[in-house]
Protein backbone atom coordinates (compact mmCIF):
# COMPACT_ATOMS: atom_id res chain seq x y z
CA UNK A 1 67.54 111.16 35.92
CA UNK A 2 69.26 109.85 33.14
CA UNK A 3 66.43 109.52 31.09
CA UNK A 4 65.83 112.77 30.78
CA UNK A 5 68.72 115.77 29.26
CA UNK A 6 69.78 118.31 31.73
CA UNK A 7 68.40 121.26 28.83
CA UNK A 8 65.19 119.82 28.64
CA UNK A 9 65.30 119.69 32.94
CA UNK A 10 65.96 122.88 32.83
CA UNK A 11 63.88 124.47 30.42
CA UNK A 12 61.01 122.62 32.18
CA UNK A 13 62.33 123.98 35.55
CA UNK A 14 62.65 127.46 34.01
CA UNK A 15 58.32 127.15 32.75
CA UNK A 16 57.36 125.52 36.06
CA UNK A 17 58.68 128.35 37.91
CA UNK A 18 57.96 130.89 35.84
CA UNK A 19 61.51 132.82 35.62
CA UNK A 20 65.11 132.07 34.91
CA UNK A 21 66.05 133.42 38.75
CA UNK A 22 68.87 131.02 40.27
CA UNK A 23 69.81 131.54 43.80
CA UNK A 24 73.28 131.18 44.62
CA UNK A 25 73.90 129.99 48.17
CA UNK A 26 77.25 131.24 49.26
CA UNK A 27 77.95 131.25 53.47
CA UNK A 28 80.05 134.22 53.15
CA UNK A 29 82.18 133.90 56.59
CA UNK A 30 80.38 137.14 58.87
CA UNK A 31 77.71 137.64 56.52
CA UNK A 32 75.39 134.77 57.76
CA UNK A 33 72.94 136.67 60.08
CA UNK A 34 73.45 137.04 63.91
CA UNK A 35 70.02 135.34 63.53
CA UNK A 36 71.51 131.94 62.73
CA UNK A 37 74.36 131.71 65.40
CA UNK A 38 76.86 132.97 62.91
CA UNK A 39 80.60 131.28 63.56
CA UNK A 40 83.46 132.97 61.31
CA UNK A 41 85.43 130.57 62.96
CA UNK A 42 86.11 127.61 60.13
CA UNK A 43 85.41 124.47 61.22
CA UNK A 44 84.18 125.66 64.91
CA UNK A 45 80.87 123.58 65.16
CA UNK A 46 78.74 126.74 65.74
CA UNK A 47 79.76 128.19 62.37
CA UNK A 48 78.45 124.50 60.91
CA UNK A 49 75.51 124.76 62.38
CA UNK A 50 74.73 128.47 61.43
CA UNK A 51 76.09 127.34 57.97
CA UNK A 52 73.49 124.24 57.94
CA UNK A 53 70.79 126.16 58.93
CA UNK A 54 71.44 129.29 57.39
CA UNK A 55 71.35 127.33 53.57
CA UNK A 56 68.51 125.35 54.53
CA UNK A 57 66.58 127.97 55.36
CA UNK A 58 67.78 129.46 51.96
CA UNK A 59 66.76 126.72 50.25
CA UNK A 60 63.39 126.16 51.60
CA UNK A 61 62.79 129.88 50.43
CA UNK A 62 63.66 129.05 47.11
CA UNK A 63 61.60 126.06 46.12
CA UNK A 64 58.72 127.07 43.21
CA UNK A 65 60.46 130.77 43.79
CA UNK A 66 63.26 129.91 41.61
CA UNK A 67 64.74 127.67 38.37
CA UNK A 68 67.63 126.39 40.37
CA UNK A 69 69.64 127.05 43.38
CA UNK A 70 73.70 127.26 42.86
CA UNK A 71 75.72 126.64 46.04
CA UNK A 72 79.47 127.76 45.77
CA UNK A 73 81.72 124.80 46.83
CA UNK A 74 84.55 127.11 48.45
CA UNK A 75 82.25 128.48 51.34
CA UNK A 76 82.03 125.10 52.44
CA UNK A 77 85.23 123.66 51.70
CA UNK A 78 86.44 126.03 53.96
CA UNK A 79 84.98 124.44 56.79
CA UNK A 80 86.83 121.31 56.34
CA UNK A 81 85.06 117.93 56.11
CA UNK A 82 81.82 119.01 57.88
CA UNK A 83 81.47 121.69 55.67
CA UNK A 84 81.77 119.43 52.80
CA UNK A 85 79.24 117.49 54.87
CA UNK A 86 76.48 120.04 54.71
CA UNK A 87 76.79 120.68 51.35
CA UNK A 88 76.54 116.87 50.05
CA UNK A 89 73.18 117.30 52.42
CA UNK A 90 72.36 120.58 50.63
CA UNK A 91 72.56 119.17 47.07
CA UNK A 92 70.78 115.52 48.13
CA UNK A 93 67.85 117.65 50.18
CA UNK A 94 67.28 120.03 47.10
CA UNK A 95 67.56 116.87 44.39
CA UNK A 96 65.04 115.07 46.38
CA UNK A 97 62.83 118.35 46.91
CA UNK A 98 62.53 118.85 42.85
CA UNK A 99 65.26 121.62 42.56
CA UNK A 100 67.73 121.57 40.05
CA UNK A 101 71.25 121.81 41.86
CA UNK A 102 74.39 123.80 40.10
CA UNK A 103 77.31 122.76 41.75
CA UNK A 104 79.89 125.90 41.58
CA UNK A 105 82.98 123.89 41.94
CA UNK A 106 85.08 125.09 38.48
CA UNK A 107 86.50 121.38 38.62
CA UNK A 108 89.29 120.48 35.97
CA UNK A 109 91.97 118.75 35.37
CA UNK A 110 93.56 116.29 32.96
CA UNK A 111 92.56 112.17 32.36
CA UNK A 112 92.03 109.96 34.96
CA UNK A 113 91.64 112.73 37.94
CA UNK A 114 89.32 115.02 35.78
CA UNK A 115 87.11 111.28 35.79
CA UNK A 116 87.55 111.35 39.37
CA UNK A 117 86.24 114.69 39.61
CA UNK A 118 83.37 113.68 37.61
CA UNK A 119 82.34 110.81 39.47
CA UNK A 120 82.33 113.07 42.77
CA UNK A 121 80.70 116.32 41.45
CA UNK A 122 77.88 115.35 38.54
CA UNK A 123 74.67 113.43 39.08
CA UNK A 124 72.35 112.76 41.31
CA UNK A 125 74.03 109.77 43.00
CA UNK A 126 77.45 111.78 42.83
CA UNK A 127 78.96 112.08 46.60
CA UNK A 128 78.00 115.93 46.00
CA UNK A 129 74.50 115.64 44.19
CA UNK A 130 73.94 117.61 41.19
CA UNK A 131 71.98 118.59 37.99
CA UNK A 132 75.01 120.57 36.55
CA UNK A 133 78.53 121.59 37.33
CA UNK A 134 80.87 124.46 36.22
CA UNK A 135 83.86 123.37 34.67
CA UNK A 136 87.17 125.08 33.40
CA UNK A 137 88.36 124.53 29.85
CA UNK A 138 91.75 126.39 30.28
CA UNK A 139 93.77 122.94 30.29
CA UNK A 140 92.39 121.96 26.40
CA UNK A 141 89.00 120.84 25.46
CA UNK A 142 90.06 116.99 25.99
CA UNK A 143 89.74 117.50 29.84
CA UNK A 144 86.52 118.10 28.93
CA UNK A 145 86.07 114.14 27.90
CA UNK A 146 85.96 112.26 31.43
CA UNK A 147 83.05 115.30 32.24
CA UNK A 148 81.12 115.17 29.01
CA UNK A 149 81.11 111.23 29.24
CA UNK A 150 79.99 111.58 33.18
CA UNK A 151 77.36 114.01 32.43
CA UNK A 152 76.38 112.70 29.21
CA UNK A 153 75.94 108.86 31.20
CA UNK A 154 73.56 110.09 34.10
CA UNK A 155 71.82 113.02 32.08
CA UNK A 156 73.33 115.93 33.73
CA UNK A 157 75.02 119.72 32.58
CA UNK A 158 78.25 121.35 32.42
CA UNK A 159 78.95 125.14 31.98
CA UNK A 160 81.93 125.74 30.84
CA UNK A 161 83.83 129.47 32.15
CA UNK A 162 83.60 131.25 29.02
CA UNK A 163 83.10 134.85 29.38
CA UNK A 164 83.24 136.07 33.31
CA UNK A 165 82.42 138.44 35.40
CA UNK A 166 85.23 139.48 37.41
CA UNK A 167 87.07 142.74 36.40
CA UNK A 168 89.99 141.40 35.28
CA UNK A 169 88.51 138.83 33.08
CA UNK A 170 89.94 140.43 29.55
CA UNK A 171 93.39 139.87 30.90
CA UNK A 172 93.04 136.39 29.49
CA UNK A 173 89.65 136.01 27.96
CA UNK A 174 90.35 138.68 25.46
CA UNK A 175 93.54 138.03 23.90
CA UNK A 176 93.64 138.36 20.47
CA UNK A 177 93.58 134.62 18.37
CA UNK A 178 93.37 135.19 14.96
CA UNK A 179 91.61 138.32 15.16
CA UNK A 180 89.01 136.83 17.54
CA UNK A 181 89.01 137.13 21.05
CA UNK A 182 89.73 133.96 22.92
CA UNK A 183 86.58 133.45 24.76
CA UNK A 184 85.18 133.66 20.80
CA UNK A 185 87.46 130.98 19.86
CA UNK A 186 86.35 128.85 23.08
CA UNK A 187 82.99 129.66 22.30
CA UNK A 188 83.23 128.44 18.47
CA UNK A 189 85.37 124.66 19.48
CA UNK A 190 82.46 124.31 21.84
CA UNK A 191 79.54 125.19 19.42
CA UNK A 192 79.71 121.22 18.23
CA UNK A 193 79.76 119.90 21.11
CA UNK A 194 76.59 121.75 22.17
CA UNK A 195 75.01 121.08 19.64
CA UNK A 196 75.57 117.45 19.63
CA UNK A 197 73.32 117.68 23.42
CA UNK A 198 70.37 118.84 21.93
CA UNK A 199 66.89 117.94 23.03
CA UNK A 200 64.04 118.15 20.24
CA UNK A 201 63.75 121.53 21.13
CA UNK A 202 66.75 122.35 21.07
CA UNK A 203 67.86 122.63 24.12
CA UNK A 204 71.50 121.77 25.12
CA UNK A 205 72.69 120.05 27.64
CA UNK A 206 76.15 121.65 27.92
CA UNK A 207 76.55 125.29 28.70
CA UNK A 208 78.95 128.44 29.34
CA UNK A 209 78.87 130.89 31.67
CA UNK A 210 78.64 134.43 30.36
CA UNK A 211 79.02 137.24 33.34
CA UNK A 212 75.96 140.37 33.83
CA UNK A 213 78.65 142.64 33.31
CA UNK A 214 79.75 141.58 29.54
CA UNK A 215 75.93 141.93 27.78
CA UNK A 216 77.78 143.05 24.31
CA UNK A 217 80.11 139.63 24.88
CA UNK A 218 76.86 137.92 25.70
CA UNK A 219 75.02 138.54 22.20
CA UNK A 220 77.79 137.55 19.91
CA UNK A 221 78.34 134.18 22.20
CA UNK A 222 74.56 133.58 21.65
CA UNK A 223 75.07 133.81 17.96
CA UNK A 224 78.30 131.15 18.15
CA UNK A 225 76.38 128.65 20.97
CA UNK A 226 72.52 129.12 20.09
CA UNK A 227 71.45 125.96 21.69
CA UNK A 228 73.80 126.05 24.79
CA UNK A 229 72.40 127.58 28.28
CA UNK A 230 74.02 130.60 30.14
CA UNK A 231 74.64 130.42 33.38
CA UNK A 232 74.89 134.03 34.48
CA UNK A 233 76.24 135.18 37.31
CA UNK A 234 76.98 138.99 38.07
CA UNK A 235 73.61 140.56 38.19
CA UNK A 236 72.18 142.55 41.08
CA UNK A 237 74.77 143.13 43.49
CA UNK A 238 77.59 142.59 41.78
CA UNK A 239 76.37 145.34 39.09
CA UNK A 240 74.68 143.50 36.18
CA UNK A 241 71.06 145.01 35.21
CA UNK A 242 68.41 142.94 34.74
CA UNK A 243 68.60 143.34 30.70
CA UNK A 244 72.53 142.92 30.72
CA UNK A 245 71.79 139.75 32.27
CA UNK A 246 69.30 138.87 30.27
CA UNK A 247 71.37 139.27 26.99
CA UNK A 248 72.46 136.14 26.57
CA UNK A 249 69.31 134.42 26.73
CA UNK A 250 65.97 133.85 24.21
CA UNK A 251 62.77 134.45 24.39
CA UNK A 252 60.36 131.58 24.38
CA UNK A 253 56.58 131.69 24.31
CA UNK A 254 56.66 135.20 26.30
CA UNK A 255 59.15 133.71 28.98
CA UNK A 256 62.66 133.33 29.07
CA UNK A 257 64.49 130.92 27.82
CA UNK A 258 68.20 128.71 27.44
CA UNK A 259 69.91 130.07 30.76
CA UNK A 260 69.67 131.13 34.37
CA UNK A 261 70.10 134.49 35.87
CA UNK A 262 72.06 133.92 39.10
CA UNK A 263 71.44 136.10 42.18
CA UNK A 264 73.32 135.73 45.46
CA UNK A 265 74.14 138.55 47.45
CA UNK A 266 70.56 139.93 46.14
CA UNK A 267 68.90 137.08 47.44
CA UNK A 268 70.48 136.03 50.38
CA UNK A 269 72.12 138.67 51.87
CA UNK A 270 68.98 141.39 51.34
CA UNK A 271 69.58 144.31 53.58
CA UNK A 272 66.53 144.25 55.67
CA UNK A 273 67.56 139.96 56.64
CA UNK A 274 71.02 141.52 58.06
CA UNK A 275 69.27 142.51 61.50
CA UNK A 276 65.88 140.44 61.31
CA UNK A 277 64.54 139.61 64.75
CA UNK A 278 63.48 136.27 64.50
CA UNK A 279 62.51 133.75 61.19
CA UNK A 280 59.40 134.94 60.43
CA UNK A 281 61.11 138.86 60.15
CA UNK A 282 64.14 136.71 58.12
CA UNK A 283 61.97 134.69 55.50
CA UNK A 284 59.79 137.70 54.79
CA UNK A 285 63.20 139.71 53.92
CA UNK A 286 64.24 136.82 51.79
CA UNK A 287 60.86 136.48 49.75
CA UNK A 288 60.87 140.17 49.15
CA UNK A 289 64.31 140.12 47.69
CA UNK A 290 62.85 136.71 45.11
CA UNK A 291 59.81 138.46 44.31
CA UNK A 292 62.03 142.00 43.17
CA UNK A 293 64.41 139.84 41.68
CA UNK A 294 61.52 138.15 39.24
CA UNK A 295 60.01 141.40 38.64
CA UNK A 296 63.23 142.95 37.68
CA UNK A 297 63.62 140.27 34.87
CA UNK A 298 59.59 140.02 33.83
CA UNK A 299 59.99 143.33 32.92
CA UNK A 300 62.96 143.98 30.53
């Protein structure tokens, strides 16, 4: 892995599958279907094993469907250690299937534990295999070292929270610095360091995420970062349009290009899944929601 950048993994990943579509893979506690044994109790070993299977199943729908698939650490976490369990299994079985893995673990902190952190969330022989990870920056830009140096060693990503998606994201992210907002002023101390992880092509290797719901945000943050990838989450159920969420990103040869346009409730929590019957009723839900998904995006 380390011989090849995590941009120029991507990009690749983004061509071979013909659309920026990521699938987030978030057990929701209730929301797994009745299909899979569903468990809200944490921990209970019946809500592990409809967890396991459930995100298997997820992830077996998303190979060649999909650029990358982007579990979100908490749902498992809050199943204790063999929650944690299945998702090391999650990120090793999708690694060794081809698929790029974003870990969504917002991990930082300052020197020696942010290294720690590192060494446990980024790369394929990390203890929680990945391609990329999403970091926080709110500490100061050197907690980004011990992550940059990690990623930077074993060829992997980082997208740093920029510009969200919540509602409440301009309580912080737009305070006025200088007459610039401060995700701006984020945005412009991390412009060198993007472009310092540029393949040929410039693509970079280090990324921000930029919500669905902030497409206005999204095109000035392109102009400051044009070489880093956006990770995007907020489109489809959460409100973003497939052209809001494609704001962000560049066309490339016809295709999209330089970021990822993550789905999850869309994807894995379709409506007609909720009450499917059996797997065959269940997948078929599932591929319907990835092939509306593309469309949506291969046509704005």
């Amino acid at each position: 892995m380390a011989g090849t950048a995590f941009g120029t993994r991507l990009a690749g990943s983004i061509r071979s599958s013909g659309t920026p579509l990521c699938m987030g893979i978030d057990p929701h506690p209730g929301m797994v279907p009745a299909l899979f044994g569903n468990s809200t109790e944490p921990g209970h070993p019946a809500a592990i094993r409809a967890i396991s299977d459930f995100t298997f199943s997820c992830l077996e729908a998303a190979k060649g469907r999909v650029a990358a698939i982007k579990p979100q650490a908490a749902f498992f976490e809050a199943h204790g250690p063999d929650g944690m369990r299945v998702l090391a299994e999650l990120g090793r079985s999708a690694v060794d299937a081809g698929m790029l893995v974003i870990m969504d673990a917002k991990r930082n902190d300052i020197g020696s534990t942010n290294a720690a952190y590192a060494e446990a969330w980024i790369g394929h022989d990390a203890p929680f295999p990945s391609d990329a990870l999403t970091v926080n920056a709110f500490l100061g830009l050197d907690t980004l070292e011990p992550l940059l140096a990690r990623a930077d060693a074993v060829g992997a990503g980082l997208f740093v929270l920029t510009r969200t998606s919540n509602p409440g994201a301009g309580d912080l992210q737009d305070l006025n610095v200088d007459g610039k907002p401060l995700f701006h002023r984020l945005a412009e101390q991390l412009a060198p360091l993007a472009a310092a992880r540029c393949d040929d092509a410039g693509h970079s290797s280090l990324g921000i995420v930029a919500g669905a719901t902030w497409p206005d945000e999204a095109r000035a943050l392109r102009a400051i970062l044009p070489s880093a990838p956006f990770l995007v989450p907020g489109f489809g159920a959460q409100g973003g349009a497939a052209a809001d969420a494609l704001a962000g990103l560049i066309r490339d040869n016809g295709g999209w290009q330089h970021g990822l346009i993550n789905s999850t409730r869309g994807l894995i929590f379709p409506k007609a899944a909720h009450n499917a019957g059996d797997m065959a009723s269940w997948r078929s839900a599932i591929d319907e929601a990835i092939t509306a998904s593309r469309a949506a995006l291969a046509a704005v």
